[in-house]
N, C-alpha and C. Protein backbone atom coordinates (compact mmCIF):
# COMPACT_ATOMS: atom_id res chain seq x y z
N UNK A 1 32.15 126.40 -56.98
CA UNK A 1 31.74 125.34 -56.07
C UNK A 1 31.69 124.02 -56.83
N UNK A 2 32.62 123.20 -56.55
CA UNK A 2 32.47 121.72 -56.88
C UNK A 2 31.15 120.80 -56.51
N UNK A 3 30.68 119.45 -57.14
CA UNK A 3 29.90 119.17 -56.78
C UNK A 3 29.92 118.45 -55.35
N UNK A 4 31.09 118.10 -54.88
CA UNK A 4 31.64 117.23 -53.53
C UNK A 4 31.66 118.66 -52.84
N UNK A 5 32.11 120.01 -52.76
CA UNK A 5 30.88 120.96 -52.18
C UNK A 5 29.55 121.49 -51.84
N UNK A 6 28.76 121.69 -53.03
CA UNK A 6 27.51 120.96 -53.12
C UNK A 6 26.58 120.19 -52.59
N UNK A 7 27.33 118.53 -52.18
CA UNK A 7 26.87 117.14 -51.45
C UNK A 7 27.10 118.63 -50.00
N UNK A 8 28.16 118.37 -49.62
CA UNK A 8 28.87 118.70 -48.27
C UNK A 8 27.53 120.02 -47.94
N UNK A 9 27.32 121.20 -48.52
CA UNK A 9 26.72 122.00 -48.33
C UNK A 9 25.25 121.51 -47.87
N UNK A 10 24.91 120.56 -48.98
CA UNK A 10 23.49 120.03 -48.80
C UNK A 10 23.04 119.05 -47.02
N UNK A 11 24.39 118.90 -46.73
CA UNK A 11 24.29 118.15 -45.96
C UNK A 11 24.48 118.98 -44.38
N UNK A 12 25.50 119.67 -44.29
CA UNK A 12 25.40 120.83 -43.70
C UNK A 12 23.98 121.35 -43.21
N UNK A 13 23.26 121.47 -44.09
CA UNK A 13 21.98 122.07 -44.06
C UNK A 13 21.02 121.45 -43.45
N UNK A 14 20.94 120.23 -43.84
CA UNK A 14 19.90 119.72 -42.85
C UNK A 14 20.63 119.16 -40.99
N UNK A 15 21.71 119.08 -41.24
CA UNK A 15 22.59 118.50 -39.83
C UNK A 15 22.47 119.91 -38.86
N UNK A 16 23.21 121.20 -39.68
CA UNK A 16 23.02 122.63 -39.06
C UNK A 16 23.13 123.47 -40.20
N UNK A 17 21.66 124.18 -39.73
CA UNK A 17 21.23 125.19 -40.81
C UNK A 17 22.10 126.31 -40.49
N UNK A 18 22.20 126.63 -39.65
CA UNK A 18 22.91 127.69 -38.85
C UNK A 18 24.61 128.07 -39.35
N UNK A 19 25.17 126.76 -39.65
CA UNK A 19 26.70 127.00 -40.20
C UNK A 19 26.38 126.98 -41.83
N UNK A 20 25.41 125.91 -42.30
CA UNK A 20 24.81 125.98 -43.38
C UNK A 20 24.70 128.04 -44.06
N UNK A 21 23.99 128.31 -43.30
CA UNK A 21 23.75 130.08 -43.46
C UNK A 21 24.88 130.62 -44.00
N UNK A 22 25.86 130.64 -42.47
CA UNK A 22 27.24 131.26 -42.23
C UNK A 22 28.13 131.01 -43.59
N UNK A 23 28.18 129.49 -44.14
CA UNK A 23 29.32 129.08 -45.47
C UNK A 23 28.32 129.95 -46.47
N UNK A 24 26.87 130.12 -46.76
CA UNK A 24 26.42 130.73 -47.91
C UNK A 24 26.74 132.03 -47.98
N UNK A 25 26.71 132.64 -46.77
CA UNK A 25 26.62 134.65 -46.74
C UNK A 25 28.60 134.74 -46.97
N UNK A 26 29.11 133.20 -46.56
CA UNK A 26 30.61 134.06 -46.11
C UNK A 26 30.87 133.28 -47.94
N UNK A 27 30.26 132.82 -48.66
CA UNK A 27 31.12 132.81 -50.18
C UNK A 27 31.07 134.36 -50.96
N UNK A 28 30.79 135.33 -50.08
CA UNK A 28 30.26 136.72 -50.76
C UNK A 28 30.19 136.71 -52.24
N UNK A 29 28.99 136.19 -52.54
CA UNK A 29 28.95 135.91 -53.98
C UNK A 29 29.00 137.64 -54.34
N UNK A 30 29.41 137.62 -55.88
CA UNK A 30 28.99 139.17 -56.46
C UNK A 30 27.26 138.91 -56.61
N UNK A 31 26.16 140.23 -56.20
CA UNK A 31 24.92 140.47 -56.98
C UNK A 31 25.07 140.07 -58.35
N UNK A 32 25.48 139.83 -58.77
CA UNK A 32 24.79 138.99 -60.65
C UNK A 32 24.91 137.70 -60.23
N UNK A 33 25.75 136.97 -59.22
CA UNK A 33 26.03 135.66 -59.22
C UNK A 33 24.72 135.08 -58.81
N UNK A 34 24.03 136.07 -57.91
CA UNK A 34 22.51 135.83 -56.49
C UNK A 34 21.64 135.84 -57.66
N UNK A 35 21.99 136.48 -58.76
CA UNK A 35 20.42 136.74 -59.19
C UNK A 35 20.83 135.70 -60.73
N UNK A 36 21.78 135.24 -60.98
CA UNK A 36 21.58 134.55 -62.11
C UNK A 36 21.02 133.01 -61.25
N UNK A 37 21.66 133.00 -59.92
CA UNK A 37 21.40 131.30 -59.06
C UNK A 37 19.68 131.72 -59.40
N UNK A 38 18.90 132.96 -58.75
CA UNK A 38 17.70 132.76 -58.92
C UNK A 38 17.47 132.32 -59.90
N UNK A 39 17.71 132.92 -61.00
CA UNK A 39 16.99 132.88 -62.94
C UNK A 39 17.43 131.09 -62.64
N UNK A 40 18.11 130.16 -62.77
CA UNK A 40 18.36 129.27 -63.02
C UNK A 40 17.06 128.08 -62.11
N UNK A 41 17.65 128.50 -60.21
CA UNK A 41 16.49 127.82 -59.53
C UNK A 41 15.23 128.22 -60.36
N UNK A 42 14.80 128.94 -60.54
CA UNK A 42 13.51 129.24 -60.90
C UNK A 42 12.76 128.70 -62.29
N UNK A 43 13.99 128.71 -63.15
CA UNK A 43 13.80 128.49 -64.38
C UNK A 43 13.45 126.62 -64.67
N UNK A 44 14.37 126.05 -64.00
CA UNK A 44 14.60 124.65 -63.48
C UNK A 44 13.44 124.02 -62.62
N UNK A 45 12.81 124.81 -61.71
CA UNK A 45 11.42 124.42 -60.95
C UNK A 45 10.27 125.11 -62.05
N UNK A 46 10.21 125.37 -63.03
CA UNK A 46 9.19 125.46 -64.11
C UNK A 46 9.37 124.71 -64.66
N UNK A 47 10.20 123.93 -65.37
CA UNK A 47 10.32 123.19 -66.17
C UNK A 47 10.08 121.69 -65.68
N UNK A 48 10.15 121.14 -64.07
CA UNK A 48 9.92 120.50 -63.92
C UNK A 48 8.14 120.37 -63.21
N UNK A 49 8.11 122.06 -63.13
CA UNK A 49 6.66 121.32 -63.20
C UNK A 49 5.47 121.26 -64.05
N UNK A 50 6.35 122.09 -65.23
CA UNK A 50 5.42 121.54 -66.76
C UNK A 50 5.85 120.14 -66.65
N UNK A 51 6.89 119.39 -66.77
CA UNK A 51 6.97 117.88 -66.82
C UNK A 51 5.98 117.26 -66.26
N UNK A 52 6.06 117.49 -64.87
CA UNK A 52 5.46 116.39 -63.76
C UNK A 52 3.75 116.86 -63.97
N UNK A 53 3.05 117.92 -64.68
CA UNK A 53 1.66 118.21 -65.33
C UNK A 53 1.79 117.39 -66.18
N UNK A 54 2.64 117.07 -67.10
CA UNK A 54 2.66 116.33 -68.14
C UNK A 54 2.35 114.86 -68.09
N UNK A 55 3.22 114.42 -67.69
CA UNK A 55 3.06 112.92 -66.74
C UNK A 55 2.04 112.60 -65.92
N UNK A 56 1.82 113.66 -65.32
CA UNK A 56 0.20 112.84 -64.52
C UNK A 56 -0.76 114.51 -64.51
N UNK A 57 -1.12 114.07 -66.29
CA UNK A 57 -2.47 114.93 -66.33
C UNK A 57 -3.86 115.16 -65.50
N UNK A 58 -4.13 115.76 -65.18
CA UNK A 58 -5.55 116.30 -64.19
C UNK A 58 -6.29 115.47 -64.70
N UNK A 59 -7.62 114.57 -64.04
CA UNK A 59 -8.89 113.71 -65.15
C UNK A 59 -9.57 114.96 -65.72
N UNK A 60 -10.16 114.77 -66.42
CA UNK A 60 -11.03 115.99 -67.26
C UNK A 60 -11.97 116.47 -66.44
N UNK A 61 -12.23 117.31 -66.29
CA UNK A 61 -13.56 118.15 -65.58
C UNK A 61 -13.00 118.33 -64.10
N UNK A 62 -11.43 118.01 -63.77
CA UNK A 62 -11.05 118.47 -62.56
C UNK A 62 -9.81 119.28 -62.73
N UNK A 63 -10.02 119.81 -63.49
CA UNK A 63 -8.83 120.96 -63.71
C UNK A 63 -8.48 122.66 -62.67
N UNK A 64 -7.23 122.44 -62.11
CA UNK A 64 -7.28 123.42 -60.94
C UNK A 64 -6.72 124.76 -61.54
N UNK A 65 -7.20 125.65 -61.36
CA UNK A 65 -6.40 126.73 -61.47
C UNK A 65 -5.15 127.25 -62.20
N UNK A 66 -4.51 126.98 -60.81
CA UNK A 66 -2.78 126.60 -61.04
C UNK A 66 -2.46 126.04 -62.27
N UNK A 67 -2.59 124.95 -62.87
CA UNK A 67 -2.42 124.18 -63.69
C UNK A 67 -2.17 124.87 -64.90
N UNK A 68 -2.98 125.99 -65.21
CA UNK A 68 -3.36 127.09 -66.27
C UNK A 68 -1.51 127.70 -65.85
N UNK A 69 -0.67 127.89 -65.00
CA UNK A 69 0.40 128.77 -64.78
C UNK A 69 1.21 127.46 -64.76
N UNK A 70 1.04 126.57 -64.59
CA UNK A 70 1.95 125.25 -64.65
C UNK A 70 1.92 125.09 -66.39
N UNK A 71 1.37 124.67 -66.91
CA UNK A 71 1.33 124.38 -68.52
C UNK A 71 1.97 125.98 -69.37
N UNK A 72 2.37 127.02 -68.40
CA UNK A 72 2.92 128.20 -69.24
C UNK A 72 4.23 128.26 -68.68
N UNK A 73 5.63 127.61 -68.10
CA UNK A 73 6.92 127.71 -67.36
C UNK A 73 7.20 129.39 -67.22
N UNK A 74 7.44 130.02 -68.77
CA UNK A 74 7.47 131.29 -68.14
C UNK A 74 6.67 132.05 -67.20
N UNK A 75 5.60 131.95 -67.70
CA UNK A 75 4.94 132.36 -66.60
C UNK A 75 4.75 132.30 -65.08
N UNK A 76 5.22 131.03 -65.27
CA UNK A 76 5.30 130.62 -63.60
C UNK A 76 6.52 130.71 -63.17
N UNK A 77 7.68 130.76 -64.32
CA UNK A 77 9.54 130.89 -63.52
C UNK A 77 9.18 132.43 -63.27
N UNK A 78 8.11 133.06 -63.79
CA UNK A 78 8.11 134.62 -63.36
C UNK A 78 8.07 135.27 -62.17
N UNK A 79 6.61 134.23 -61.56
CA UNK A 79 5.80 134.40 -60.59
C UNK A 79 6.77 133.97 -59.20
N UNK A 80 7.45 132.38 -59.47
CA UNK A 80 8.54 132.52 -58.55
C UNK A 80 9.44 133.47 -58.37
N UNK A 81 9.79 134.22 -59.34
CA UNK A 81 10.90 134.80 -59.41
C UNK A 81 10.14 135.93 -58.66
N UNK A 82 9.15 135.87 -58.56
CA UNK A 82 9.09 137.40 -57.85
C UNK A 82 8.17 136.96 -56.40
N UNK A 83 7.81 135.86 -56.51
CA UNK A 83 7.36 135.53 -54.43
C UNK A 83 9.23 135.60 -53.59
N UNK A 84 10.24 134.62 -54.47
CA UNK A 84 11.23 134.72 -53.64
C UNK A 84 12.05 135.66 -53.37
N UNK A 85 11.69 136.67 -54.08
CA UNK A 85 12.57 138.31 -54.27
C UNK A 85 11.33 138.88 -52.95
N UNK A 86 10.30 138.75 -53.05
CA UNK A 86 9.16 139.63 -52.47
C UNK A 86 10.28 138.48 -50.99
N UNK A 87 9.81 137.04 -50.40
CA UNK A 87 10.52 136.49 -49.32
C UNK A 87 11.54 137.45 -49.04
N UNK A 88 12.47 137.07 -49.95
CA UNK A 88 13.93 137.68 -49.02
C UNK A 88 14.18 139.04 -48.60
N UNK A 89 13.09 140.22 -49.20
CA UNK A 89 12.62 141.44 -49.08
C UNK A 89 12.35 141.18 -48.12
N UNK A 90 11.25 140.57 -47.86
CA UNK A 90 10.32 140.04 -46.35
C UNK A 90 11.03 140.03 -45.01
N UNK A 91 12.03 138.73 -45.25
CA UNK A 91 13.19 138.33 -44.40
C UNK A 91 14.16 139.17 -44.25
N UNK A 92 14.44 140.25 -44.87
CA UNK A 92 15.19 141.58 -44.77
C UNK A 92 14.77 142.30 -43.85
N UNK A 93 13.43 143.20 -44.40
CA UNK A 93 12.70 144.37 -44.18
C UNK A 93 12.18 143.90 -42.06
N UNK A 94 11.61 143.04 -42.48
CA UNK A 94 10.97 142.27 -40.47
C UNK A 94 11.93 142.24 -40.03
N UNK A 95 12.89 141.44 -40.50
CA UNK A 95 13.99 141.23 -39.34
C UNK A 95 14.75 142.40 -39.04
N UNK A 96 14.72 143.56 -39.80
CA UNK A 96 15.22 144.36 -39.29
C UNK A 96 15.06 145.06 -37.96
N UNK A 97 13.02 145.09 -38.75
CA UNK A 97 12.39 145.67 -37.85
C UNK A 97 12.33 145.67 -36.45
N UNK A 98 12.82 144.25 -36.19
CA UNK A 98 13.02 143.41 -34.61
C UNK A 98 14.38 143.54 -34.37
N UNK A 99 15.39 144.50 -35.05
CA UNK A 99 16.40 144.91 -34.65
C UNK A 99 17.41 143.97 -35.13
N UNK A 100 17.18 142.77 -36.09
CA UNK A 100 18.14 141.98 -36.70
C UNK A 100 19.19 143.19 -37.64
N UNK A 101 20.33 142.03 -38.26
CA UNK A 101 21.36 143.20 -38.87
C UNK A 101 21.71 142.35 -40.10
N UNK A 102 20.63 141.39 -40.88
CA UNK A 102 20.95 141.06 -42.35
C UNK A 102 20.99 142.01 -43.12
N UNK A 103 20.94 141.82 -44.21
CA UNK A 103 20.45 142.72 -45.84
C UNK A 103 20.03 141.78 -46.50
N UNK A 104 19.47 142.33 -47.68
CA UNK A 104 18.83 142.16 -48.57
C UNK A 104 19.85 140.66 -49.79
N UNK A 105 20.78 141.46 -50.12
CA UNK A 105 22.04 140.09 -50.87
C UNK A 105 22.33 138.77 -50.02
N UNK A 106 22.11 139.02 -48.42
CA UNK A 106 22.64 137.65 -48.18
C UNK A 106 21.50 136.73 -47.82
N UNK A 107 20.09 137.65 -47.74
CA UNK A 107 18.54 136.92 -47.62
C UNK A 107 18.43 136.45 -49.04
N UNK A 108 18.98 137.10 -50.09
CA UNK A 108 18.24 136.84 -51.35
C UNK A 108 18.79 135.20 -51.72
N UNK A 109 20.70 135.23 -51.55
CA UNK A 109 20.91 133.82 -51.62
C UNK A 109 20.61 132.48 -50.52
N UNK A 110 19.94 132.81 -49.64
CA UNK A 110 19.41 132.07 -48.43
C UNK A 110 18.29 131.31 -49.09
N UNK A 111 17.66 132.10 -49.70
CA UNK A 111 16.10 132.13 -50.16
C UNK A 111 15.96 131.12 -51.19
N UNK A 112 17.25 131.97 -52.41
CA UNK A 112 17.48 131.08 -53.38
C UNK A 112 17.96 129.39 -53.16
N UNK A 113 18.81 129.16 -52.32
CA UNK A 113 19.25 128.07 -51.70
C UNK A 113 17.96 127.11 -51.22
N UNK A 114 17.03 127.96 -50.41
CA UNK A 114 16.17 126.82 -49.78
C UNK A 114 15.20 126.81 -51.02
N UNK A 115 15.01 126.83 -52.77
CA UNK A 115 14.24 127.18 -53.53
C UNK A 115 15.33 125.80 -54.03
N UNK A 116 15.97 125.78 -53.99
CA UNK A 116 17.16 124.34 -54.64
C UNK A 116 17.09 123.52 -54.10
N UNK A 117 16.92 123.75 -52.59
CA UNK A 117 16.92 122.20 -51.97
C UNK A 117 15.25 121.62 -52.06
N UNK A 118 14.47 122.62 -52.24
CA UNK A 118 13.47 121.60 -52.23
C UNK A 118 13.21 121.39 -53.88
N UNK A 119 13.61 121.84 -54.74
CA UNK A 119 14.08 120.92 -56.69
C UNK A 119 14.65 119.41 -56.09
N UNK A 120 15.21 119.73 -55.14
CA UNK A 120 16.08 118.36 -55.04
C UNK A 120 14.48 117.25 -54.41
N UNK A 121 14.06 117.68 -53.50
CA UNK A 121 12.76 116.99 -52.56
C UNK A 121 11.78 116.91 -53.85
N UNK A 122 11.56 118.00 -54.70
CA UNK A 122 10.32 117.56 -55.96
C UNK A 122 11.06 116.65 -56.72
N UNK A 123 12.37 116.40 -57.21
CA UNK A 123 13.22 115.57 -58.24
C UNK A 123 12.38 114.47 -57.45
N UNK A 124 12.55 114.01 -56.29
CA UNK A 124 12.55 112.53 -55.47
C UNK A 124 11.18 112.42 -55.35
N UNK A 125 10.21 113.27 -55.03
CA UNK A 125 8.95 112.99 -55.23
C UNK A 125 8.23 112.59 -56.60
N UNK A 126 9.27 113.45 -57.53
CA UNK A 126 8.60 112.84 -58.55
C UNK A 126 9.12 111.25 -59.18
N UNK A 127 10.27 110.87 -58.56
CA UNK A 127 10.66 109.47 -58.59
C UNK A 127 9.90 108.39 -57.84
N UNK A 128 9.27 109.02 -56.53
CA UNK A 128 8.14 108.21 -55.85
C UNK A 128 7.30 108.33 -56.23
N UNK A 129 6.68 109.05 -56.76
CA UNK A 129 5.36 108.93 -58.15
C UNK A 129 5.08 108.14 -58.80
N UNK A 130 5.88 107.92 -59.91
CA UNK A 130 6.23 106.46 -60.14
C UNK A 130 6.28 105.23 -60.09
N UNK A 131 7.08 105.10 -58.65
CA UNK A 131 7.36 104.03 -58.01
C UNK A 131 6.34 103.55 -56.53
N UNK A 132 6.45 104.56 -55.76
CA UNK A 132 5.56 104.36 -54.40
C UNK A 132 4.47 105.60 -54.16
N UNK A 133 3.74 105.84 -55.15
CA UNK A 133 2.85 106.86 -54.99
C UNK A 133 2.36 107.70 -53.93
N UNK A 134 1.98 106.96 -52.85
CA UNK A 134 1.72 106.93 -51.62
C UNK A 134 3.05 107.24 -50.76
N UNK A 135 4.09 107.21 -51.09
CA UNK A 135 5.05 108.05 -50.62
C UNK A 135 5.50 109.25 -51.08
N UNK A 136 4.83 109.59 -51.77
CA UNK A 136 4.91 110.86 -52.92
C UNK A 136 4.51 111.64 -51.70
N UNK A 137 3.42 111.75 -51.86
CA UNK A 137 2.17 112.43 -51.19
C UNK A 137 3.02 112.66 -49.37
N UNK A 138 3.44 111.64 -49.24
CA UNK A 138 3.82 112.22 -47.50
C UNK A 138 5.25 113.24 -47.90
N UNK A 139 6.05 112.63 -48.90
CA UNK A 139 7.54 113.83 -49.35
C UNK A 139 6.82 115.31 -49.64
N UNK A 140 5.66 115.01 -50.02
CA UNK A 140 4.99 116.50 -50.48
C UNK A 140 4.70 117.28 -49.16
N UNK A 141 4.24 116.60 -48.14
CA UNK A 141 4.01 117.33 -46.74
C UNK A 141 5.26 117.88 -46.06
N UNK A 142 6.42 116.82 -46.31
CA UNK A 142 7.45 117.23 -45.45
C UNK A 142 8.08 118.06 -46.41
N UNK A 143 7.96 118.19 -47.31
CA UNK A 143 8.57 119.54 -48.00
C UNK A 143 8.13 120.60 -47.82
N UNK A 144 7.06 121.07 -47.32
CA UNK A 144 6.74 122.21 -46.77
C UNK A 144 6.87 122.26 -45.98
N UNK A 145 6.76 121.47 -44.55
CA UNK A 145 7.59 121.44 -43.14
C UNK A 145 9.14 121.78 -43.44
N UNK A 146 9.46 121.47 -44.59
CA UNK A 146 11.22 121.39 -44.98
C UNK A 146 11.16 123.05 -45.01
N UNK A 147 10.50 123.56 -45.85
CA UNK A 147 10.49 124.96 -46.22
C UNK A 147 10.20 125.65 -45.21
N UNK A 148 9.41 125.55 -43.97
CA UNK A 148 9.28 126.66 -42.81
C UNK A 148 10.07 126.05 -41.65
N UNK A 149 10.58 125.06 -41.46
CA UNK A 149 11.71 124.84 -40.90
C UNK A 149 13.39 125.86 -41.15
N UNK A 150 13.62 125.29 -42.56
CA UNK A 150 14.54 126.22 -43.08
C UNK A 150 14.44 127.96 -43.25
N UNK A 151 13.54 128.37 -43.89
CA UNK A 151 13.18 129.74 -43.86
C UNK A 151 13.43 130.39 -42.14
N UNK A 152 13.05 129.61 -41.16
CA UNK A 152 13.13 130.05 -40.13
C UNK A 152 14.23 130.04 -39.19
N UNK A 153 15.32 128.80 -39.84
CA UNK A 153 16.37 129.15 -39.48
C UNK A 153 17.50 130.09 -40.23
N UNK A 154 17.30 129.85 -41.46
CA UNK A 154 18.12 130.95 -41.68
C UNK A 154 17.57 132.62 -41.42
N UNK A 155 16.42 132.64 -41.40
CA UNK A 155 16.34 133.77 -40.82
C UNK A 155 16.66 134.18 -39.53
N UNK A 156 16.71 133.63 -38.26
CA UNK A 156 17.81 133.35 -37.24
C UNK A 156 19.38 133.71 -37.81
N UNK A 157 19.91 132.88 -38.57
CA UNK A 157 20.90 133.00 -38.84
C UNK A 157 21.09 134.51 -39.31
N UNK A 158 20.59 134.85 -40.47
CA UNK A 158 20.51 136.03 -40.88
C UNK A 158 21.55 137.40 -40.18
N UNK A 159 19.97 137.32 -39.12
CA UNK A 159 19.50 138.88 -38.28
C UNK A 159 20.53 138.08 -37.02
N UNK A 160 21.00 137.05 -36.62
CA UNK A 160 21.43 137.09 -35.11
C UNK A 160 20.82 137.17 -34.29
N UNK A 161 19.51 136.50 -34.64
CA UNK A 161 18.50 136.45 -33.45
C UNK A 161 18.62 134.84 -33.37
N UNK A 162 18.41 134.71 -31.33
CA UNK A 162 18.19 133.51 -30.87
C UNK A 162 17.30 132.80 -30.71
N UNK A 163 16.10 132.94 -30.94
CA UNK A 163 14.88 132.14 -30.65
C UNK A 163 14.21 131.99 -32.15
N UNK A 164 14.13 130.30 -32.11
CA UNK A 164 13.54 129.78 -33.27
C UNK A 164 12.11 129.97 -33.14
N UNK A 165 11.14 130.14 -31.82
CA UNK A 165 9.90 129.95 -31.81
C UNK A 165 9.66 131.25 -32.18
N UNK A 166 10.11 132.61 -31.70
CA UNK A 166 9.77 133.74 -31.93
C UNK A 166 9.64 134.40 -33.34
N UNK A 167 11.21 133.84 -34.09
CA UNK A 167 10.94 134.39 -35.44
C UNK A 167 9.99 133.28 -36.23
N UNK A 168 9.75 131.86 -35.51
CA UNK A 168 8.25 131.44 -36.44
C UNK A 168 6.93 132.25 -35.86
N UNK A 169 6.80 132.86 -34.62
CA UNK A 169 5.54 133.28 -34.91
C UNK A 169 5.62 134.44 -35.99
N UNK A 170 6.71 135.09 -35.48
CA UNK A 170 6.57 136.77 -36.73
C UNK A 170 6.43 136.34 -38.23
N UNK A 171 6.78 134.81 -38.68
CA UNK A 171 6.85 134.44 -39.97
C UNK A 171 5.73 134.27 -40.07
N UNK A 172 4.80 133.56 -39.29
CA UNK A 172 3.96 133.38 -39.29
C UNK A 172 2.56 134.94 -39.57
N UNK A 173 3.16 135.92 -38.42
CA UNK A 173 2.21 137.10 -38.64
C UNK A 173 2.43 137.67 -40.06
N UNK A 174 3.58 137.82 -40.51
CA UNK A 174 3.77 138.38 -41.95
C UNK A 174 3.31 137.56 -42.73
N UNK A 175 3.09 136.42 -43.09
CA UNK A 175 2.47 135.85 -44.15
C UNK A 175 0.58 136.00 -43.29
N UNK A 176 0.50 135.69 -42.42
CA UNK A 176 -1.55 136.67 -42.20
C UNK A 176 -1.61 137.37 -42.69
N UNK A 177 -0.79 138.77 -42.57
CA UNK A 177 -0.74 139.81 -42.99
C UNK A 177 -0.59 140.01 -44.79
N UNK A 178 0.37 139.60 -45.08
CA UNK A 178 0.47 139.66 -46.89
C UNK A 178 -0.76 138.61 -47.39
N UNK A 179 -1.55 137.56 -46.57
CA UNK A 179 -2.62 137.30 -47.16
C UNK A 179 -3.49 138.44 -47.00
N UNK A 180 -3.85 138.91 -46.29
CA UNK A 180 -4.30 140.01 -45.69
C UNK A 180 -4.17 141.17 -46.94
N UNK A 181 -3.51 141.52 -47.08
CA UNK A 181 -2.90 142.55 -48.63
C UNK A 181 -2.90 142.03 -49.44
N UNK A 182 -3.13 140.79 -50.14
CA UNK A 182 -3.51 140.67 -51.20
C UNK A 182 -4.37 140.01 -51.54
N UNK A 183 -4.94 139.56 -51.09
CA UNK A 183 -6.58 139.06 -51.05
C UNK A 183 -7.21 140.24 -50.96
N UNK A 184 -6.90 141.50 -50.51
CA UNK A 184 -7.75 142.63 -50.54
C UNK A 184 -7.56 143.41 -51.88
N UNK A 185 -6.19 143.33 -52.55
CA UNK A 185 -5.72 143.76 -53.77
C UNK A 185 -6.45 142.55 -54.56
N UNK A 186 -6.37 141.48 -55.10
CA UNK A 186 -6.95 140.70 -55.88
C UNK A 186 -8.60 141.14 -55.96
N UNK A 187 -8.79 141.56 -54.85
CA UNK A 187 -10.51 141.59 -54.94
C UNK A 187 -10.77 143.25 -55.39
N UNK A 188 -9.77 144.24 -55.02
CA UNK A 188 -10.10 145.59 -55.61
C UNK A 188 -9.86 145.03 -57.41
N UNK A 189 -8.97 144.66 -57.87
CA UNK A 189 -8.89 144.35 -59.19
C UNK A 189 -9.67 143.52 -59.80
N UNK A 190 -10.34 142.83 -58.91
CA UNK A 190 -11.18 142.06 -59.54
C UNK A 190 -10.99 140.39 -59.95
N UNK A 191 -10.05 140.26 -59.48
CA UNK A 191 -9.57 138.59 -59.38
C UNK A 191 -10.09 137.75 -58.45
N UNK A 192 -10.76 137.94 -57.84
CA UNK A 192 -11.73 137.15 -56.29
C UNK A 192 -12.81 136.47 -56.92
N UNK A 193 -12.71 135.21 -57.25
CA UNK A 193 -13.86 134.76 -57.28
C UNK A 193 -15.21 134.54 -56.97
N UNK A 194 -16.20 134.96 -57.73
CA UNK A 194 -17.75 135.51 -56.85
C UNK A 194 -18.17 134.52 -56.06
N UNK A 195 -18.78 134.94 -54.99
CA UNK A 195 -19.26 134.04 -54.19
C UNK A 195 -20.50 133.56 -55.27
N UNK A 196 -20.75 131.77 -54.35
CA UNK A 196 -22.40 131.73 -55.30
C UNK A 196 -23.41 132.31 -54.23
N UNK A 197 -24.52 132.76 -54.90
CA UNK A 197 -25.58 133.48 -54.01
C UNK A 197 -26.42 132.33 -53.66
């Protein structure tokens, strides 16, 4: 894929996600090609967000969590690497369930794809950082509107199902649900933070 493919693809995508889908599943990449694009997206969104920790450090005594898996890249190209494998599992396994007819290889590069386009939305946010701060902060909202917008059409695309509202509610019930399972797993292991009494 050239980069004047690339532009064209990127653009595709937001005009129609739907043919957008169709050009990704019909380049039948080989399985090593799907899973090295992951190692790379993944590897590439760690590294930029040890940077962008770097550049605008937490004030002292407000340090979040996260931050602790942001200041380690492997650790966190890990953790992606295994929410977007667990997604496209997700987007496999449901849509089947509702009688869709994807697999697993052409969810995994779907997944990977919408994990690139928004590197591209953090690249630009972190250029409005910078520059218009206060526009940072609204690119940060619509990038997650960007992400369940997209997720939900290519999952449409996928399975060959017609209704965009339907497969957002089921996206919607499966992520209740996997909070649901692991908020109950975090707390059997012991990762739940104590309530104060």
């Amino acid at each position: 894929m050239t980069f004047d493919d690339f532009k064209h693809l990127v653009g595709t995508t937001f005009r129609n996600p739907d043919a957008a889908a169709r050009q990704l599943i019909g380049l039948n990449l080989p399985m090593q090609a799907r899973w090295m694009a992951l190692m790379l997206a993944v590897s590439v969104s760690a590294l930029m967000a040890f940077m962008v920790s770097s550049l605008f450090p937490a004030p002292e005594g407000a340090e979040a969590p996260m931050l602790s898996f942001v200041r380690q890249p492997l650790m966190l190209a890990a953790m992606q690497f295994g929410a977007i494998v667990l997604g496209a599992g997700l987007m496999t396994g449901v849509g089947r369930i509702f009688g869709g007819t994807g697999n697993f290889a052409d969810a995994l590069i779907l997944t990977v794809w919408i994990e690139i386009l928004l590197l591209i939305v953090q690249a630009a946010q972190v250029f409005l950082s910078l520059a218009l701060p206060g526009l940072a902060g609204v690119l940060g909202m619509l990038s997650v509107a960007l992400f369940l917008w997209l997720t939900v059409q290519f999952a449409k695309s996928l399975h060959g199902f017609t209704s965009a509202p339907k497969v957002l509610l089921v996206m919607f019930a499966t992520l209740l649900a996997m909070g649901f399972v692991l908020s109950f797993l975090a707390a059997a292991l012991g990762l739940m933070p104590e309530m104060p009494q």
